[in-house]
N, C-alpha and C. Protein backbone atom coordinates (compact mmCIF):
# COMPACT_ATOMS: atom_id res chain seq x y z
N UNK A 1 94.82 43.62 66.20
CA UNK A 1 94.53 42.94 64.94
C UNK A 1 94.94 43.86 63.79
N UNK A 2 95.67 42.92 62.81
CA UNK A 2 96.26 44.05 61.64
C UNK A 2 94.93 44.21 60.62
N UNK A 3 95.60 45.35 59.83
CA UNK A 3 94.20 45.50 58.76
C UNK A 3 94.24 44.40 58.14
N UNK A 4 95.80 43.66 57.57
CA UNK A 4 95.54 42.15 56.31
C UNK A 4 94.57 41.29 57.40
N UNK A 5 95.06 41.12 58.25
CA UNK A 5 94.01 40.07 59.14
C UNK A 5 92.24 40.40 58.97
N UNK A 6 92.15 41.49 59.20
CA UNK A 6 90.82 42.02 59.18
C UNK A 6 90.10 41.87 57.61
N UNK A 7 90.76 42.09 56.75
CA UNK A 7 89.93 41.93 55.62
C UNK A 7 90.21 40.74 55.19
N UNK A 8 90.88 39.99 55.55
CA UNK A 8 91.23 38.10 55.42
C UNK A 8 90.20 37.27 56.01
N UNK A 9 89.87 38.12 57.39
CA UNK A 9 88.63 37.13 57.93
C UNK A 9 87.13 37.60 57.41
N UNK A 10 87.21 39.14 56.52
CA UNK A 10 85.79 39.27 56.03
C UNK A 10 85.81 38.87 54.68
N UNK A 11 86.57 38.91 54.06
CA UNK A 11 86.55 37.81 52.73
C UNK A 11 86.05 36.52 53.22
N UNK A 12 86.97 36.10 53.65
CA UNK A 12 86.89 34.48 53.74
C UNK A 12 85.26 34.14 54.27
N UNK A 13 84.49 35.03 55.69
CA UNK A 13 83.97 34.86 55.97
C UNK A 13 82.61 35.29 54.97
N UNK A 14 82.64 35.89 53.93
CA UNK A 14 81.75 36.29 52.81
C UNK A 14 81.43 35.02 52.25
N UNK A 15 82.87 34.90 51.94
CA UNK A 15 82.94 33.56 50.59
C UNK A 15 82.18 32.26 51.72
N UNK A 16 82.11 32.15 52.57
CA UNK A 16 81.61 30.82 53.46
C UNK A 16 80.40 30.85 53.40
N UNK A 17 79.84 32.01 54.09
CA UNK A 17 78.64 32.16 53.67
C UNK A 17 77.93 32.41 52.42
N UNK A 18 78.20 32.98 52.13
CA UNK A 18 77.52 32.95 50.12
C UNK A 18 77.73 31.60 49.90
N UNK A 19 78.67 30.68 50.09
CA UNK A 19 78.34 29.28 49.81
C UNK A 19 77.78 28.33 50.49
N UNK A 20 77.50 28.46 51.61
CA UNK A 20 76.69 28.06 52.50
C UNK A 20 75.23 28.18 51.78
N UNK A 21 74.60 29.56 51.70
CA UNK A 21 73.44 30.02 51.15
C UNK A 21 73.05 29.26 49.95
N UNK A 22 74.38 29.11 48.70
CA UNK A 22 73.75 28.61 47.40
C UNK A 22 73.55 26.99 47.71
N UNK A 23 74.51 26.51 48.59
CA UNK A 23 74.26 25.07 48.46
C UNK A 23 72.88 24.47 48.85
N UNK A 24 72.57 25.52 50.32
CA UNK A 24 71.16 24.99 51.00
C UNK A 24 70.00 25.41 50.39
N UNK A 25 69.84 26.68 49.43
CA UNK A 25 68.92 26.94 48.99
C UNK A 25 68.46 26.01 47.42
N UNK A 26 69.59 26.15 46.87
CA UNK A 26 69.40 25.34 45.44
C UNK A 26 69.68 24.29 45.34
N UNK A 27 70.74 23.24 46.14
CA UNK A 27 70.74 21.90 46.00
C UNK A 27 69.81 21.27 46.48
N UNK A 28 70.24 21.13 47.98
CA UNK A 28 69.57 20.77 49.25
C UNK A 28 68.15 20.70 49.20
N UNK A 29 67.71 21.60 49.02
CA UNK A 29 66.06 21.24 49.16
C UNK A 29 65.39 20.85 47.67
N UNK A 30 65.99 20.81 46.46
CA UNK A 30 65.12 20.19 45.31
C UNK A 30 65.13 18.73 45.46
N UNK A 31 66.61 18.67 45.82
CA UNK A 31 67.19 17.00 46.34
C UNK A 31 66.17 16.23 47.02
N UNK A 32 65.33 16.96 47.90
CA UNK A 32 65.14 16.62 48.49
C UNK A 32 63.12 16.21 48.04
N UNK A 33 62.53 17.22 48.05
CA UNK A 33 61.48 16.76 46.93
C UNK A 33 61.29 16.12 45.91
N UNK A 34 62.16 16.23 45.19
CA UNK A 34 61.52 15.32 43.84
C UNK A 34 62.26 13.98 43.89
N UNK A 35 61.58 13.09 43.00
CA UNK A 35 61.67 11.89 43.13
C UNK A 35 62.14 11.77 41.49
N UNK A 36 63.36 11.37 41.58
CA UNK A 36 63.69 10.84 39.95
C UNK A 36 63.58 9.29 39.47
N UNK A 37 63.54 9.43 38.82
CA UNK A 37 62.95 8.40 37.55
C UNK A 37 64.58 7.99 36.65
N UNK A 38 64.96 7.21 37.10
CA UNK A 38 66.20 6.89 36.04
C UNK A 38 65.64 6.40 35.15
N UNK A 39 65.07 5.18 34.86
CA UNK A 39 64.28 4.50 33.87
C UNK A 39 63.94 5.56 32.40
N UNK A 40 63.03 6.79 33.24
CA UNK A 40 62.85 7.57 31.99
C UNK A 40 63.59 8.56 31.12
N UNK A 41 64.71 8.58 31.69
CA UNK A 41 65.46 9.12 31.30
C UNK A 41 66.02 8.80 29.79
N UNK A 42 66.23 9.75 28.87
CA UNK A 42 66.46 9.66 27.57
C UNK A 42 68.57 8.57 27.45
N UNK A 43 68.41 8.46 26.63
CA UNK A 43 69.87 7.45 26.47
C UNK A 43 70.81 8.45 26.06
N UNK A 44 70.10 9.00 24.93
CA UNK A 44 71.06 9.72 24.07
C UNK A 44 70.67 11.22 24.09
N UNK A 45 72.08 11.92 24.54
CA UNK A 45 71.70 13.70 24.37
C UNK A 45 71.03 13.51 23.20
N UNK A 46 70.75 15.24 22.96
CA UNK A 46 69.94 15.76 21.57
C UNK A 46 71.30 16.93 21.68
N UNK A 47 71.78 16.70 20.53
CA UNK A 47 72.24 17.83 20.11
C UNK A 47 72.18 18.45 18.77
N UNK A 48 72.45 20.01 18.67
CA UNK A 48 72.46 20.92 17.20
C UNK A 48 72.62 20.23 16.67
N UNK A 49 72.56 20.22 15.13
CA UNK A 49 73.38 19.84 14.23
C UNK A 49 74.47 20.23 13.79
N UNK A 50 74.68 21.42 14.30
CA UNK A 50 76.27 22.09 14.28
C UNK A 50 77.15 20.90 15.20
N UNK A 51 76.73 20.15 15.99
CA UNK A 51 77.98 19.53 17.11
C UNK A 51 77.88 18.34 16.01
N UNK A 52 77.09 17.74 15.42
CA UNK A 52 77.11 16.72 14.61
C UNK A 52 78.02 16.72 13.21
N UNK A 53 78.34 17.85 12.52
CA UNK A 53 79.07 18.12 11.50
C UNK A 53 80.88 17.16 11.25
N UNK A 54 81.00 16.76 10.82
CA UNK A 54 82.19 15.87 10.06
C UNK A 54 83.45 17.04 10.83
N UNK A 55 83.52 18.28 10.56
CA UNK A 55 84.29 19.51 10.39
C UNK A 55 84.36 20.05 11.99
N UNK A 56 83.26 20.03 12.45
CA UNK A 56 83.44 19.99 14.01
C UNK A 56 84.08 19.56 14.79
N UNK A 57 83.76 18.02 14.68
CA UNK A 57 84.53 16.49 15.13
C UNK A 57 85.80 16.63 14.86
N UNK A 58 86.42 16.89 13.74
CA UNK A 58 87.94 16.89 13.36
C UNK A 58 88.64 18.03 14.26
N UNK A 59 87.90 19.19 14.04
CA UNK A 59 88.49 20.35 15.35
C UNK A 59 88.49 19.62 16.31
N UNK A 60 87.25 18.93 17.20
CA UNK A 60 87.56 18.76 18.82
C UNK A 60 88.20 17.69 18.90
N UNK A 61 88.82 16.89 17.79
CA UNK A 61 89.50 16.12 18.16
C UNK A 61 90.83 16.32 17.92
N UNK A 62 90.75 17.47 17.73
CA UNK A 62 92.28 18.21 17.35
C UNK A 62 92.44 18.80 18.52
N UNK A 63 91.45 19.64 18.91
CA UNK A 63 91.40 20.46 20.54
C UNK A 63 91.93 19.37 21.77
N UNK A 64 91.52 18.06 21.38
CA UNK A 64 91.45 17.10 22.56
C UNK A 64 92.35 16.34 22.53
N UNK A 65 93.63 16.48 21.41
CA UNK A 65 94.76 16.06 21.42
C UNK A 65 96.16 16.77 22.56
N UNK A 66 96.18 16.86 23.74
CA UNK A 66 97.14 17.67 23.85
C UNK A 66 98.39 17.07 24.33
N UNK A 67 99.01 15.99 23.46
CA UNK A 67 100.65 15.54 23.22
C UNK A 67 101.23 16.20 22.32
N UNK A 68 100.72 16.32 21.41
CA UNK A 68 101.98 17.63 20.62
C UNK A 68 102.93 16.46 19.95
N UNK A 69 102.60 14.99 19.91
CA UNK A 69 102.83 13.97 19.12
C UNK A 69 103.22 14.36 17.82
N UNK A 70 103.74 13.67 17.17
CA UNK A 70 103.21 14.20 15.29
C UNK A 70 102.01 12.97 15.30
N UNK A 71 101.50 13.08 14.13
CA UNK A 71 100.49 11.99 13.94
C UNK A 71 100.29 10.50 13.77
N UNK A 72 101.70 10.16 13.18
CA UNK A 72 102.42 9.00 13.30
C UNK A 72 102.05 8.53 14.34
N UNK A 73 103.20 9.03 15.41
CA UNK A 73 103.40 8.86 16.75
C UNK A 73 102.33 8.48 17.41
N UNK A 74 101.62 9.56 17.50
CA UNK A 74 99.65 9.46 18.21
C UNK A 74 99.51 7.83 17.77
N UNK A 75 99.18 7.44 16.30
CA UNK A 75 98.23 6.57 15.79
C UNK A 75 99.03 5.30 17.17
N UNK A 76 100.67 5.37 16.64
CA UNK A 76 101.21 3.73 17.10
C UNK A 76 100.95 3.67 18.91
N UNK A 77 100.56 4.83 19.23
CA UNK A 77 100.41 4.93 20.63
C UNK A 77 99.02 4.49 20.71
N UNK A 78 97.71 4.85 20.23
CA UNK A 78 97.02 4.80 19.96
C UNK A 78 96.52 2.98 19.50
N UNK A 79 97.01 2.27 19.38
CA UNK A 79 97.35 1.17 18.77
C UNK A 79 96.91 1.11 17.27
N UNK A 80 96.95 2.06 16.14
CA UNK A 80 96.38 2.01 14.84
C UNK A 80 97.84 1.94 14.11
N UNK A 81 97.55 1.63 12.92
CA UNK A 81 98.88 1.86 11.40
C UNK A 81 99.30 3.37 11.43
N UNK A 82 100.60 3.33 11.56
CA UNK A 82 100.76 4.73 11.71
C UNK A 82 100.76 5.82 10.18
N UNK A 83 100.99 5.03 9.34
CA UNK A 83 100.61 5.63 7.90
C UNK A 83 99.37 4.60 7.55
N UNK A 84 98.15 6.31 6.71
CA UNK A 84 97.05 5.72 6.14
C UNK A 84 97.63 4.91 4.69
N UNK A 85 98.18 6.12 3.91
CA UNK A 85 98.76 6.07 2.55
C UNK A 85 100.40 5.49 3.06
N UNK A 86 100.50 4.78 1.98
CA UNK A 86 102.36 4.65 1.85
C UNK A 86 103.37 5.99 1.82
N UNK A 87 104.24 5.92 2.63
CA UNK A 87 104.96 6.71 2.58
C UNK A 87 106.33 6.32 1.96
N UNK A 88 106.65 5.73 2.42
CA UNK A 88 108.57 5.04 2.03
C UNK A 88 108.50 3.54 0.96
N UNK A 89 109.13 3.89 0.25
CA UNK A 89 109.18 2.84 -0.44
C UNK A 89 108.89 1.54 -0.23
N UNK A 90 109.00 0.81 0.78
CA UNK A 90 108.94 -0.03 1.39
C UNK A 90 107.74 -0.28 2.19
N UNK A 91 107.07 0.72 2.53
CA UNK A 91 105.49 0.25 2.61
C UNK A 91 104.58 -0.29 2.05
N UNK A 92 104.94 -0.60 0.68
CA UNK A 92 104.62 -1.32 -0.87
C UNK A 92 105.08 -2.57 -0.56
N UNK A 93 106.14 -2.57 0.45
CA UNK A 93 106.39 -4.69 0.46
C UNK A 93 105.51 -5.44 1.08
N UNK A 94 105.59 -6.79 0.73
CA UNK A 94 104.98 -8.01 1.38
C UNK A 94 105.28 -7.97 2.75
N UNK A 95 106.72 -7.77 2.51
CA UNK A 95 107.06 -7.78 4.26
C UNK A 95 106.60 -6.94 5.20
N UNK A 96 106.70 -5.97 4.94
CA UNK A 96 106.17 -4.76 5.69
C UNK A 96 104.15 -4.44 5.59
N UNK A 97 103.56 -5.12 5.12
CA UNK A 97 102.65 -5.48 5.00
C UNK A 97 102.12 -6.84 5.83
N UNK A 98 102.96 -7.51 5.79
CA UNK A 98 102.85 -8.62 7.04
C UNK A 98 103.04 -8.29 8.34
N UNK A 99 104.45 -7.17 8.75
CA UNK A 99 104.29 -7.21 9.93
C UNK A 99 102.93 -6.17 10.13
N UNK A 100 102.34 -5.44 9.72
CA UNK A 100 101.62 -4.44 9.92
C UNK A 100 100.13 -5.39 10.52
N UNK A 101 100.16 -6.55 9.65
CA UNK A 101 99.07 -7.20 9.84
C UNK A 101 99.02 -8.14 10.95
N UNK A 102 100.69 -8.57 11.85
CA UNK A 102 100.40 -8.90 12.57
C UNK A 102 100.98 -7.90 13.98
N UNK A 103 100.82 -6.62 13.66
CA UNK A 103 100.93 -5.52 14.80
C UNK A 103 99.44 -5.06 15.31
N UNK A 104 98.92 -4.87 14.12
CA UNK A 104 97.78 -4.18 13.96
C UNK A 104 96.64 -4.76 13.61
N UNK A 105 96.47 -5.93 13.23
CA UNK A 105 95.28 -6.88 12.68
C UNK A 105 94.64 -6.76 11.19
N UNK A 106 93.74 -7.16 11.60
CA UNK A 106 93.05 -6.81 10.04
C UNK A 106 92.91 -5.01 9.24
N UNK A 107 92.59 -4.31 10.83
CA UNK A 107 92.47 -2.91 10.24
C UNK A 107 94.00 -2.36 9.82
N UNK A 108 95.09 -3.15 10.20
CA UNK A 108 96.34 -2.45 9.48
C UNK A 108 96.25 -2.79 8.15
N UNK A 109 95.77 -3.76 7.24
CA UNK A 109 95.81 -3.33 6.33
C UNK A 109 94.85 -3.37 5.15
N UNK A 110 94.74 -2.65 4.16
CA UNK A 110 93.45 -2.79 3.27
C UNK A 110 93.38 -3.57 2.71
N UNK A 111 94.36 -4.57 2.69
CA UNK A 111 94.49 -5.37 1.47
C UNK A 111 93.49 -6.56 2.33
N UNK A 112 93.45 -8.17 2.21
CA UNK A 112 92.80 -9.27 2.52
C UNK A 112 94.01 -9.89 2.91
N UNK A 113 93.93 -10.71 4.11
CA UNK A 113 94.65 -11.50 4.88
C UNK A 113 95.74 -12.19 4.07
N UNK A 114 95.05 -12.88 3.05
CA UNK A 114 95.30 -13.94 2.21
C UNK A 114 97.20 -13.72 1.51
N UNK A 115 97.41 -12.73 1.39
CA UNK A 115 98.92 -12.28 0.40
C UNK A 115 99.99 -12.75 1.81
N UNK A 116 99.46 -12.64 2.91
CA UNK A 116 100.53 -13.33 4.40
C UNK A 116 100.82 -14.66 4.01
N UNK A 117 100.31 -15.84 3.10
CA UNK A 117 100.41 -16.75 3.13
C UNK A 117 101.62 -16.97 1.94
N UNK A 118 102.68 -18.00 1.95
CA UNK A 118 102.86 -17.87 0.39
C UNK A 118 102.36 -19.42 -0.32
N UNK A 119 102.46 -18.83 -1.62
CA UNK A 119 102.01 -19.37 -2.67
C UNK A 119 102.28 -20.63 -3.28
N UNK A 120 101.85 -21.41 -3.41
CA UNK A 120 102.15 -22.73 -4.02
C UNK A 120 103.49 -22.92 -4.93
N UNK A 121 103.89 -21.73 -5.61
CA UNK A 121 105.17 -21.64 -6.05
C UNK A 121 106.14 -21.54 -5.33
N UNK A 122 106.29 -20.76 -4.34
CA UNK A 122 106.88 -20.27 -2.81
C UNK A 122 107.47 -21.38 -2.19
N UNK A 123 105.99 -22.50 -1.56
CA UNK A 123 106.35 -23.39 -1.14
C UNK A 123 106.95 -24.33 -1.94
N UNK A 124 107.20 -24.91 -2.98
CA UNK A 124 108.18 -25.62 -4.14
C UNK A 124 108.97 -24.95 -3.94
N UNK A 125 109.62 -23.74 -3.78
CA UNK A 125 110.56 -23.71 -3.97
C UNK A 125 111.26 -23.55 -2.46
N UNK A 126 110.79 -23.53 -1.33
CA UNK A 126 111.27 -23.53 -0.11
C UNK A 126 111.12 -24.95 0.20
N UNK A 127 110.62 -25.66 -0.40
CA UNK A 127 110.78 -27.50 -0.43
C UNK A 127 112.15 -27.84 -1.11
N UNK A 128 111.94 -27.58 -2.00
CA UNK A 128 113.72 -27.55 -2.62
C UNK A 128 114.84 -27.16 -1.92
N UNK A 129 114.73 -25.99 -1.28
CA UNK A 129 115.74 -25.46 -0.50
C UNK A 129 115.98 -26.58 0.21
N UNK A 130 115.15 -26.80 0.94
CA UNK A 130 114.99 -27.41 2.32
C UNK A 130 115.91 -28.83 2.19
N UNK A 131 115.50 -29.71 1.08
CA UNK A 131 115.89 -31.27 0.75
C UNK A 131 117.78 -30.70 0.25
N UNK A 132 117.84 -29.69 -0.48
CA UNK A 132 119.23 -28.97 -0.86
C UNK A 132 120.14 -28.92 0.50
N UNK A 133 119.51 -27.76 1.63
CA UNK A 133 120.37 -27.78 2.14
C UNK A 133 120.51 -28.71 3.65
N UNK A 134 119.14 -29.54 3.45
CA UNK A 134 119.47 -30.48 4.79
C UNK A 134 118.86 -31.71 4.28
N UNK A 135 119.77 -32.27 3.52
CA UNK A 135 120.00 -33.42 2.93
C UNK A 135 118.85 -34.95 3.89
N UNK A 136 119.60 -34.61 5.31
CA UNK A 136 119.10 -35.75 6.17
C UNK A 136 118.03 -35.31 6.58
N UNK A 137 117.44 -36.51 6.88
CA UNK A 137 116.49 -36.26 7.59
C UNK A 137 116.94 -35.76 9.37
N UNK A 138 115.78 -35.31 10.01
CA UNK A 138 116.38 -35.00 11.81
C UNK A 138 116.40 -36.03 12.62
N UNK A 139 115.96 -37.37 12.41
CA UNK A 139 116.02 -38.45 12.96
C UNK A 139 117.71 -39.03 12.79
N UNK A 140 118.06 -38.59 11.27
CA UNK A 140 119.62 -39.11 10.81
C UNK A 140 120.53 -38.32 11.85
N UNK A 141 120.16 -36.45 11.60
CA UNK A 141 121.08 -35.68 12.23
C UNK A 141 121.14 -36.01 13.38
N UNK A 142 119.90 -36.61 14.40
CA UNK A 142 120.08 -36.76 16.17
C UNK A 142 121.35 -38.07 16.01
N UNK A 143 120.68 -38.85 15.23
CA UNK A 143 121.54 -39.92 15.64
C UNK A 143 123.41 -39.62 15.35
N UNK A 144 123.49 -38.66 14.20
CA UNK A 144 125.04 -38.79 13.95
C UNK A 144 125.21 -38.10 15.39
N UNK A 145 124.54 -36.62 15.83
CA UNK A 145 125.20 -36.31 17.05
C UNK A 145 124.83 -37.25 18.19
N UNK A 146 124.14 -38.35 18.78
CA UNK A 146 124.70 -38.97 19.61
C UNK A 146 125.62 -39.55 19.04
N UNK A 147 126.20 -40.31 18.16
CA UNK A 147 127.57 -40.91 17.89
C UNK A 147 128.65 -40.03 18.16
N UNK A 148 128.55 -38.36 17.95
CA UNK A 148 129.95 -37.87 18.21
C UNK A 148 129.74 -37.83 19.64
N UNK A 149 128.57 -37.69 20.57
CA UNK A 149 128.90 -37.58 21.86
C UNK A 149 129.51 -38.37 22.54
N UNK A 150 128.92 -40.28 22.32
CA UNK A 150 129.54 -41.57 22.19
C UNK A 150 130.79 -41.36 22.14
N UNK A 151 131.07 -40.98 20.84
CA UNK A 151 133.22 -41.19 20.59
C UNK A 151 133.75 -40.09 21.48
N UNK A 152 133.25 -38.90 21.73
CA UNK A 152 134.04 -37.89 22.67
C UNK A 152 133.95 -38.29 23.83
N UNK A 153 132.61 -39.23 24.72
CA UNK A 153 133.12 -39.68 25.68
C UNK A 153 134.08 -40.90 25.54
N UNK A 154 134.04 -41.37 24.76
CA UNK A 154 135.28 -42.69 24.83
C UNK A 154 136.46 -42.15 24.77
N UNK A 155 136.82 -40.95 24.20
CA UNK A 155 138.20 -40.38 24.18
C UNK A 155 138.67 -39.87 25.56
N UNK A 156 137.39 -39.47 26.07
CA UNK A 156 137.61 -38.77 27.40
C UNK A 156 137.91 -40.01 28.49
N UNK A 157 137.37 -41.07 28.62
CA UNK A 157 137.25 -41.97 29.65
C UNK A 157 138.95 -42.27 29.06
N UNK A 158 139.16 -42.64 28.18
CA UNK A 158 140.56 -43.46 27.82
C UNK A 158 141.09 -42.64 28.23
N UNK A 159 141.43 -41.04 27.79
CA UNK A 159 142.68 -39.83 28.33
C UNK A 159 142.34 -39.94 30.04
N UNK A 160 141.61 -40.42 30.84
CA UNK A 160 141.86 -40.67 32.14
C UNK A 160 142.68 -42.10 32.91
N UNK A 161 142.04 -43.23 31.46
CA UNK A 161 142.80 -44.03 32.04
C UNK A 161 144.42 -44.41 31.58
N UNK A 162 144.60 -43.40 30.65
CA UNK A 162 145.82 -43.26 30.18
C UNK A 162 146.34 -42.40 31.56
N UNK A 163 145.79 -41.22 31.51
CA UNK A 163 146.18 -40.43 33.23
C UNK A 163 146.87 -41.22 34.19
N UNK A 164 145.94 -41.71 34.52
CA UNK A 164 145.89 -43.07 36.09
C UNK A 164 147.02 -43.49 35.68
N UNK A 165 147.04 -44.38 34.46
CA UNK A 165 148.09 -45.52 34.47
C UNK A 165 149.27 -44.96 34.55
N UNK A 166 149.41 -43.95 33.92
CA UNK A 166 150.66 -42.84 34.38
C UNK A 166 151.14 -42.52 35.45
N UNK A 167 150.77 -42.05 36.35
CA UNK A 167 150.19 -41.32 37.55
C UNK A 167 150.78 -43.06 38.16
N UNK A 168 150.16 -44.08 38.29
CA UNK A 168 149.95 -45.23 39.17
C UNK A 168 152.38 -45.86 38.71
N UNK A 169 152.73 -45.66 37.33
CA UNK A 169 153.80 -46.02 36.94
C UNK A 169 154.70 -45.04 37.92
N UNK A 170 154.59 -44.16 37.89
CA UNK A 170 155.21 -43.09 38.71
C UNK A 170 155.64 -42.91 39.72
């Protein structure tokens, strides 16, 4: 037997026993006497008021970040608005304010639901558009396109029997 062997099996055999010892002496037998009470058990730790502090919280939740994200990133992963404040010009639009509100819900944005809708002026004038650039009604438009389908098949059936009759002279 080599010496590494020899002090491999009295380590190992230390460490077995010393854990053997702590488990049966200190688990094992309290386990085994007392009788717990879940019921009475309190809901909520008690802690310092040091773990309670505003300034604490922001550290361990800085400690307990470990993506290395920028903050942006975190929030949209996170499912939140990824800017609190506006950053780009364009975070000031309607538009970009709409989609935010329907990415993110109500907490994307501070404003009230209500500016997603438009405005009685809005709609006048997207009524106008509308009669401007589609004159007909969609009952008119179905019907002109079945008529061109109508005449393109009649062109088609005739260029066959023009075919045939060709074809049959021949």
């Amino acid at each position: 037997m080599s010496l590494r062997r020899w002090i491999y099996d009295v380590i190992v055999q230390r460490n077995v026993r010393f854990q053997g010892v702590v488990v049966n002496r200190f688990l094992a037998t309290e386990a085994k006497d007392k009788i717990v009470d879940i019921t009475a058990a309190d809901e909520q730790p008690i802690y310092s008021d040091e773990y309670q502090e505003p300034q604490y919280q922001e550290e361990l939740t800085k400690k307990r970040n470990k993506s290395r994200l920028n903050p942006e990133d975190r929030n949209i992963l996170m499912g939140k608005r990824p800017y609190e404040q506006p950053i780009e010009w364009y975070h000031n639009t309607v538009r970009y304010k709409k989609r935010m509100l329907g990415r993110y819900g109500f907490e994307g944005n501070k404003e009230p639901a209500g500016f997603a809708w438009p405005t009685p002026e809005e709609i006048k004038i997207l009524q106008e558009y509308e009669r401007v650039a589609f004159p007909e009604s969609l009952q008119e438009r179905w019907k002109k396109l079945e008529e061109k389908k109508q005449i393109k098949a009649e062109k088609i059936k005739a260029r066959h029997v023009f075919i045939s009759f060709i074809t049959d002279c021949v």
